[in-house]
C-alpha atoms as a PDB file:
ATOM      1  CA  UNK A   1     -46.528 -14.022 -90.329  1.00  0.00           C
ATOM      2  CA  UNK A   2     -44.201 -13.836 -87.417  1.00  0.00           C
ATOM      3  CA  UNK A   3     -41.640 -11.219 -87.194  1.00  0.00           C
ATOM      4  CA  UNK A   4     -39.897  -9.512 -84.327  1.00  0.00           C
ATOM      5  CA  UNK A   5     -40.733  -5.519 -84.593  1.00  0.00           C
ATOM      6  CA  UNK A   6     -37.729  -2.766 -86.302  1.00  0.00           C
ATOM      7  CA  UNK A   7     -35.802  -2.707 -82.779  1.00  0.00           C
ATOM      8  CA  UNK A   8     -36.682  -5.553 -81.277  1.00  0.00           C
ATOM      9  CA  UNK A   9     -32.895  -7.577 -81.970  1.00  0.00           C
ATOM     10  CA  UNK A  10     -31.703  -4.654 -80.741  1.00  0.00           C
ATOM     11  CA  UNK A  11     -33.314  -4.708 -77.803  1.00  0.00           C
ATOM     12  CA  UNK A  12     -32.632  -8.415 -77.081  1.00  0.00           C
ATOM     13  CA  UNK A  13     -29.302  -8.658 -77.471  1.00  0.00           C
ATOM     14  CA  UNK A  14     -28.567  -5.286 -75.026  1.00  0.00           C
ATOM     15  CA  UNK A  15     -30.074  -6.893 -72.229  1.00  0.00           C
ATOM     16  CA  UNK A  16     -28.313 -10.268 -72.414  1.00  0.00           C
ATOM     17  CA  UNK A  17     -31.237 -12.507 -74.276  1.00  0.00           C
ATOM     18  CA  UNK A  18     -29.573 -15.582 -75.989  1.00  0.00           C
ATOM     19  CA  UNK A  19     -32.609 -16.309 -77.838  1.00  0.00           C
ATOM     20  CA  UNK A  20     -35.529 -15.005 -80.069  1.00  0.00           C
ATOM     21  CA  UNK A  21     -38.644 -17.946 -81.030  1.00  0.00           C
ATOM     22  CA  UNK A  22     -40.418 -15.168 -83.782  1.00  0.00           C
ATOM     23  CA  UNK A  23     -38.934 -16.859 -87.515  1.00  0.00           C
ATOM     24  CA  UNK A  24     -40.680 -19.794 -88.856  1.00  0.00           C
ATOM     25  CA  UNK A  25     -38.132 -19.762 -92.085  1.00  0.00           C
ATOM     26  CA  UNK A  26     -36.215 -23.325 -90.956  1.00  0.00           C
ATOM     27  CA  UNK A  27     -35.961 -26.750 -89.116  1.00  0.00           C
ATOM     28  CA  UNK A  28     -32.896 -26.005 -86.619  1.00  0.00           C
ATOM     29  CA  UNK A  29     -31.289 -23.096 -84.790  1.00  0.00           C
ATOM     30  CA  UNK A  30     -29.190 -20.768 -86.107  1.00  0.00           C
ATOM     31  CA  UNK A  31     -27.023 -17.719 -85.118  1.00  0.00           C
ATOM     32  CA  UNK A  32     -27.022 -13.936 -85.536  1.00  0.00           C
ATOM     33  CA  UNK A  33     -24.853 -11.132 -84.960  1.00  0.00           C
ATOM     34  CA  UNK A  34     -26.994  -8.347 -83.085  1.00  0.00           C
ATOM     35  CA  UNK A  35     -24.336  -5.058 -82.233  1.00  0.00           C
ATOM     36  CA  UNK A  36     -21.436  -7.955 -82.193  1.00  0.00           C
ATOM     37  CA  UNK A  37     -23.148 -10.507 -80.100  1.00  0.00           C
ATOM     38  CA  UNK A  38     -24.481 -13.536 -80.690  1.00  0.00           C
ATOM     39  CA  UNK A  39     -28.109 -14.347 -80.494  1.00  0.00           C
ATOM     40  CA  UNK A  40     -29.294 -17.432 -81.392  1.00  0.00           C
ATOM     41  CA  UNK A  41     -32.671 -17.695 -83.716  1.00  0.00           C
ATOM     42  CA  UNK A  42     -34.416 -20.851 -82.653  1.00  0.00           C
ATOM     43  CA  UNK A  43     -37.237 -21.317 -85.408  1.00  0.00           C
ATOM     44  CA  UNK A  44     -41.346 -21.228 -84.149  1.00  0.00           C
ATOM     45  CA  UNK A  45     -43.279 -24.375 -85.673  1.00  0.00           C
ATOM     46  CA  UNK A  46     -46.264 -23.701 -86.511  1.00  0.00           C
ATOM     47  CA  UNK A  47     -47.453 -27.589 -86.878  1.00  0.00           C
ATOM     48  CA  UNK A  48     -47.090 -28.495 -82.998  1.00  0.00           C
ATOM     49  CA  UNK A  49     -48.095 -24.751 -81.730  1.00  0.00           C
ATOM     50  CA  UNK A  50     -51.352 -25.774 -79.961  1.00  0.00           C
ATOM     51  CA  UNK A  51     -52.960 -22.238 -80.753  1.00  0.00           C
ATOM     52  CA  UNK A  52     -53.084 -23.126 -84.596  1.00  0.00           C
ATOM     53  CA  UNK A  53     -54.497 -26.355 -84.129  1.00  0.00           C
ATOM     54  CA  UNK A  54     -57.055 -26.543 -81.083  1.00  0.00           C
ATOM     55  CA  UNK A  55     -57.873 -22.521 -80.789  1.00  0.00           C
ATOM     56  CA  UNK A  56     -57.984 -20.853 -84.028  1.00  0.00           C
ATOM     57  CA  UNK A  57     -57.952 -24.542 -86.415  1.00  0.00           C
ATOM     58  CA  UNK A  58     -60.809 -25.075 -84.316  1.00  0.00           C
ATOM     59  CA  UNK A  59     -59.600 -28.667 -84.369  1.00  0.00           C
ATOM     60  CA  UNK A  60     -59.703 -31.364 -80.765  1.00  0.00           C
ATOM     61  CA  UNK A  61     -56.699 -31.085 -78.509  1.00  0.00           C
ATOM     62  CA  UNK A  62     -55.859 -35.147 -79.656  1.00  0.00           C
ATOM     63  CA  UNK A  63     -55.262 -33.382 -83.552  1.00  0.00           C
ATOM     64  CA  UNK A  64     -52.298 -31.267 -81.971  1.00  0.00           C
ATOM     65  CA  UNK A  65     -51.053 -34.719 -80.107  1.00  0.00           C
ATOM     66  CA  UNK A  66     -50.919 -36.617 -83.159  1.00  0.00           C
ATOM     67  CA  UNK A  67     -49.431 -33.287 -84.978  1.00  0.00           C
ATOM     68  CA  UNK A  68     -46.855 -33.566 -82.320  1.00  0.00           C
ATOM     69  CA  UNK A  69     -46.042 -37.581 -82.145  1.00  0.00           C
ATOM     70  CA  UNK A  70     -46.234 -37.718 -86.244  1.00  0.00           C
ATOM     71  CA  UNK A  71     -43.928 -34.333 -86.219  1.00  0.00           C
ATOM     72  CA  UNK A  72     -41.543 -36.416 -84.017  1.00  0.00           C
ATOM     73  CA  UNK A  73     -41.637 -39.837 -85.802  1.00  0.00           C
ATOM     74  CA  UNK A  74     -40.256 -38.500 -88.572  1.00  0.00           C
ATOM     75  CA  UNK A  75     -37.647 -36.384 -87.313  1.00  0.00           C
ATOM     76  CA  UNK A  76     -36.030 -38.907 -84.657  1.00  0.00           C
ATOM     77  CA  UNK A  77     -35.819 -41.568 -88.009  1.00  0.00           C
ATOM     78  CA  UNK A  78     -34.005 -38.343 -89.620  1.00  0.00           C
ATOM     79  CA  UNK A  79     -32.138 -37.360 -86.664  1.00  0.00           C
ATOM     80  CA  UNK A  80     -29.949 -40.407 -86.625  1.00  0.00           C
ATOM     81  CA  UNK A  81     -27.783 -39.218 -89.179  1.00  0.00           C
ATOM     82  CA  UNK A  82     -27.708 -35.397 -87.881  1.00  0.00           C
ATOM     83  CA  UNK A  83     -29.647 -33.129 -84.857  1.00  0.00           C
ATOM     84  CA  UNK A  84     -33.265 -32.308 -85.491  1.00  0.00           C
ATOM     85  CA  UNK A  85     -35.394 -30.137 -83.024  1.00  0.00           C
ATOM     86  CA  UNK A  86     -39.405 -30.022 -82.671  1.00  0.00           C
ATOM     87  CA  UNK A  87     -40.598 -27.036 -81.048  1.00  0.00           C
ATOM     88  CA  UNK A  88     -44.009 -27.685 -79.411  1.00  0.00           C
ATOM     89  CA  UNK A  89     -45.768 -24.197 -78.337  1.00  0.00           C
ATOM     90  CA  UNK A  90     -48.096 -24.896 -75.833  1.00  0.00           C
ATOM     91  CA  UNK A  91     -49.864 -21.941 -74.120  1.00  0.00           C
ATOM     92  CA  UNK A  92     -51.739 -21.885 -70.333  1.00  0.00           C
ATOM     93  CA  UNK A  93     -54.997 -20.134 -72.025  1.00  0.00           C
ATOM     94  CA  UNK A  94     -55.224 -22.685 -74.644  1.00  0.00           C
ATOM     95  CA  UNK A  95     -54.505 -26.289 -73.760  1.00  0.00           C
ATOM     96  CA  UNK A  96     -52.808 -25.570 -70.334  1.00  0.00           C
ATOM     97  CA  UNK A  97     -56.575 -25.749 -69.247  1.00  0.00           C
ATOM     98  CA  UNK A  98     -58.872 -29.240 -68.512  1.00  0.00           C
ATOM     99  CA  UNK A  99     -59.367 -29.714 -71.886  1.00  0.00           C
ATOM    100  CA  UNK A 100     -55.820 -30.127 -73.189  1.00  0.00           C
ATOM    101  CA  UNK A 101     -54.530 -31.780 -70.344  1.00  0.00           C
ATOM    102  CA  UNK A 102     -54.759 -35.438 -71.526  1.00  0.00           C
ATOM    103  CA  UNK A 103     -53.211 -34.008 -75.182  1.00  0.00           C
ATOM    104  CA  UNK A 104     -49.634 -32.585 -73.266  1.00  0.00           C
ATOM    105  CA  UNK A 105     -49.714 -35.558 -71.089  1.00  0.00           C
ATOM    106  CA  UNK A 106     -49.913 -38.091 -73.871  1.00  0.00           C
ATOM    107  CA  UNK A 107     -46.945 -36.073 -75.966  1.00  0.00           C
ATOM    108  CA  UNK A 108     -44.878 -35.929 -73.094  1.00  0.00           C
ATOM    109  CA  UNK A 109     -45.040 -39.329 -72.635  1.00  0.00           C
ATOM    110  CA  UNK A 110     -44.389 -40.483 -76.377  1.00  0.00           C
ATOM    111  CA  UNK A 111     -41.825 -37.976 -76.238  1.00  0.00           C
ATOM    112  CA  UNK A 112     -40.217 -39.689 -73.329  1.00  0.00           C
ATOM    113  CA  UNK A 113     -40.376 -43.014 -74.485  1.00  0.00           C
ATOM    114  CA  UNK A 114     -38.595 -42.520 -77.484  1.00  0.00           C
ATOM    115  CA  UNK A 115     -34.214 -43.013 -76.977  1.00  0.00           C
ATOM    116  CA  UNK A 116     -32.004 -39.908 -77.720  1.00  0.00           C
ATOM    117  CA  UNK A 117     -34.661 -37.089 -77.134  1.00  0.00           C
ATOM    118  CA  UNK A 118     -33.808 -34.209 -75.251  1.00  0.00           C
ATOM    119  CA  UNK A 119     -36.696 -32.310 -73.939  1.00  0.00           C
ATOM    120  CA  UNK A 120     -35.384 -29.094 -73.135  1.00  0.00           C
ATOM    121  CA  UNK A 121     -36.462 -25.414 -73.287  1.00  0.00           C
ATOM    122  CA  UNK A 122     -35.870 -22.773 -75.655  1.00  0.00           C
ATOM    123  CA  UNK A 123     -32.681 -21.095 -73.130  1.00  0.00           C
ATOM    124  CA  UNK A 124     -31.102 -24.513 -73.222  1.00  0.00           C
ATOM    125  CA  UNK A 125     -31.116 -24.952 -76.601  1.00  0.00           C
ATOM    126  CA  UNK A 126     -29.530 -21.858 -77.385  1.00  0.00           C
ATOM    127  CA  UNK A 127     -27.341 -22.217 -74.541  1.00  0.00           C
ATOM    128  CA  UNK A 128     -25.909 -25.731 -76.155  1.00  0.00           C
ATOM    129  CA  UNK A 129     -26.183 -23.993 -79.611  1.00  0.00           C
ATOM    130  CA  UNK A 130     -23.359 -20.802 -78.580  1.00  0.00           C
ATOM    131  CA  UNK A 131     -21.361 -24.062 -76.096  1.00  0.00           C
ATOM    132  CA  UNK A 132     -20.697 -25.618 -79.320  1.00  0.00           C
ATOM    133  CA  UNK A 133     -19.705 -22.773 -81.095  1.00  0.00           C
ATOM    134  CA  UNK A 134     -22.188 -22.811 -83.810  1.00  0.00           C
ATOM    135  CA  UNK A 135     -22.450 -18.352 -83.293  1.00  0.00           C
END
C-alpha cells in the first residue's frame, strides 16, 4: 500500500510542492490543508502503472496498453457529464526501455485521437485544480 511517510506532508508543503501522487483511495484530485496551505492529492492508479502490469504482473507491455486504452474508454464515455482523470505511471527502467516502446507509443496515440483529452502532467493538474478553486 502506498502512503507518504509521518512527515512527509509536512515536508511538501514547506518547500512549495503543489502536489503529492502516493493515495490510491479515489478517481479525481482532491485538496488538503498541510500547515494552512493547500496541497493538492492527485490519486496513483494502479491499473495503468506499467510496473504492476509488465514488471512485477509479469504480464507483455501490449497488457498495460490495453489496461490503458480500456481505462480510458470508459472514462471519456463518463467524462461527458463531469471531469475524469487517468493517471498512467510509466517508469524509464521499466517500459521507457526497447521493449515498451511500441506500448507508450500506441497509448499516446489512442490517447490523442480521442476529442476533449488533456494530456497533461501531474504539476498541471494540480495547478488547474488550486486555479479553479477546488483547495
Amino acid at each position: 500500500e502506498l502512503h507518504p511517510g509521518d512527515g512527509t506532508l509536512a515536508v511538501l508543503a514547506a518547500e512549495g510542492m503543489m502536489w503529492n501522487g502516493d493515495f490510491p483511495n479515489d478517481d479525481l484530485p482532491y485538496s488538503i490543508h498541510v500547515d494552512g496551505k493547500p496541497l493538492v492529492i492527485i490519486p496513483y492508479t494502479r491499473e495503468s502503472d506499467d510496473n504492476e502490469i509488465y514488471q512485477t504482473g509479469g504480464q507483455l507491455p501490449s497488457v498495460w496498453t490495453q489496461c490503458f486504452t480500456d481505462g480510458l474508454d470508459v472514462l471519456h464515455e463518463e467524462g461527458v457529464t463531469h471531469p475524469k482523470m487517468l493517471n498512467a505511471s510509466i517508469h524509464a527502467q521499466v517500459m521507457g526501455r526497447s521493449v515498451g516502446t511500441r506500448a507508450i507509443v500506441e497509448a499516446i496515440r489512442y490517447a490523442k485521437s480521442m476529442p476533449k483529452v488533456w494530456m497533461c502532467t501531474r504539476t498541471e493538474i494540480a495547478r488547474w485544480w488550486l486555479d479553479k478553486g477546488y483547495s
